[in-house]
Protein backbone atom coordinates (compact mmCIF):
# COMPACT_ATOMS: atom_id res chain seq x y z
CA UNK A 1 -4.41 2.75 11.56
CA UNK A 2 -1.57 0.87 13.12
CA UNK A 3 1.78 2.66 13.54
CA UNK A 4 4.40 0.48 11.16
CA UNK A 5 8.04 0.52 11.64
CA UNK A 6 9.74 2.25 8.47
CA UNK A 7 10.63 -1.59 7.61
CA UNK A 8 7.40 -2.29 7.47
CA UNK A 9 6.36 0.74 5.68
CA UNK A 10 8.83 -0.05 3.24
CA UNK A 11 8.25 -3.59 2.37
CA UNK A 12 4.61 -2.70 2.06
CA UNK A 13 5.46 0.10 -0.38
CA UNK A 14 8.20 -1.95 -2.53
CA UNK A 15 5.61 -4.92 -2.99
CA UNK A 16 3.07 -2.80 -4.12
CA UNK A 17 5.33 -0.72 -6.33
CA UNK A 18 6.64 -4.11 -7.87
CA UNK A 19 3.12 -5.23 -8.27
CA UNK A 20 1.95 -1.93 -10.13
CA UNK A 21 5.19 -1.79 -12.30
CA UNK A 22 4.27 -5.63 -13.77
CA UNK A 23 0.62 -4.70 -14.53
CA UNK A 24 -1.43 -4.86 -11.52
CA UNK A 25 -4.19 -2.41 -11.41
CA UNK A 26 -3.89 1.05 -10.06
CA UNK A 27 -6.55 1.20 -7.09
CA UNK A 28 -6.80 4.69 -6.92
CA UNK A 29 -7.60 6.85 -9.92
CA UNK A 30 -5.03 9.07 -11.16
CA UNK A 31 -5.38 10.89 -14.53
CA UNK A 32 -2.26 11.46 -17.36
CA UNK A 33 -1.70 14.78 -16.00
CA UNK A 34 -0.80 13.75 -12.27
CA UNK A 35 0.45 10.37 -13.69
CA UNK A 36 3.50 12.71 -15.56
CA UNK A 37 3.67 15.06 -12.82
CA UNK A 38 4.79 12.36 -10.53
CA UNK A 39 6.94 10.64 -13.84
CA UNK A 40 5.19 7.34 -13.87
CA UNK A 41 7.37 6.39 -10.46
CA UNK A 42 5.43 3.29 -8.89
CA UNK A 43 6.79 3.67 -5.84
CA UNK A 44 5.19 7.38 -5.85
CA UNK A 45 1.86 6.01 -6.69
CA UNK A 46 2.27 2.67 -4.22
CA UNK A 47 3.19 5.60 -1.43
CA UNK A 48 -0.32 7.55 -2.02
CA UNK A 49 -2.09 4.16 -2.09
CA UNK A 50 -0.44 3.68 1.35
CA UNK A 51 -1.34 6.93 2.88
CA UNK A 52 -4.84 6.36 1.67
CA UNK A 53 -4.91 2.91 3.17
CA UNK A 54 -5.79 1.07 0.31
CA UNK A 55 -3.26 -1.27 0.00
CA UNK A 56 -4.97 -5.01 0.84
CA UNK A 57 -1.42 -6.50 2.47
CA UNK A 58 -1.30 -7.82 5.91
CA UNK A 59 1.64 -8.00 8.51
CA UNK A 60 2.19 -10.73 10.75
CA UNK A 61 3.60 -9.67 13.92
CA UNK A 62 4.84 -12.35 16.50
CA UNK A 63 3.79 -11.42 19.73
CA UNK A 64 5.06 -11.81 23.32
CA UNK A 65 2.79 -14.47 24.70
CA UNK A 66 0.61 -15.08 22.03
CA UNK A 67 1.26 -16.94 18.44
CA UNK A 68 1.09 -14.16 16.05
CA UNK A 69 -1.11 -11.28 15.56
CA UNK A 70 -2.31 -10.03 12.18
CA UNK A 71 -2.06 -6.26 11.51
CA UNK A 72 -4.03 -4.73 8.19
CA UNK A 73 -3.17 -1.50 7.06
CA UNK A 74 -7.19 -0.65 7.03
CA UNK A 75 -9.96 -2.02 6.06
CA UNK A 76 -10.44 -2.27 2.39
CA UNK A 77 -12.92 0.15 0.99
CA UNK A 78 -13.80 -0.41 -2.47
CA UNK A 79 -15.99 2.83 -2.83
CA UNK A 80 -12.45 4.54 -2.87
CA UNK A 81 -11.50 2.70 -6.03
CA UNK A 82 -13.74 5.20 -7.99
C-alpha cells in the first residue's frame, strides 16, 4: 500500500464517509451490534474500510518529470465484501 499524506488520508476518508451517510452501500459487513458500538459514525466505518483497503478512490499525484501518476489505495477485492 502506498504511504498517503494525512491530507490524503483525510479526503479519502471524508468522501467515503459522505458517500455512506447519503446511502451508498457499506462494503464491509458490520452487524447492529458493532454498528451501535461505534454509534452509527460514518467516518468510523469509512476509517475501517480504509485500513482494510477497500475503498475504490484513486489519487492523482503530479510528478517531477512525468505528467501525473495514479496511486490506488489497493486493489479492489470483492471476496472481502462478504
Amino acid at each position: 500500500m502506498e504511504e498517503y499524506t494525512k491530507y490524503e488520508q483525510a479526503r479519502i476518508i471524508g468522501t467515503r464517509a459522505l458517500q455512506i451517510s447519503m446511502g451508498a452501500p457499506l462494503l464491509i459487513s458490520l452487524n447492529d451490534e458493532e454498528l451501535k458500538k461505534i454509534g452509527y459514525n460514518t467516518i468510523e466505518i469509512a476509517k475501517i474500510e480504509f485500513k482494510q483497503g477497500l475503498i475504490p478512490i484513486i489519487i492523482k499525484k503530479p510528478m517531477p518529470g512525468t505528467f501525473k501518476r495514479d496511486a490506488g489505495a489497493k486493489p479492489f477485492d470483492q471476496t472481502k465484501l462478504e
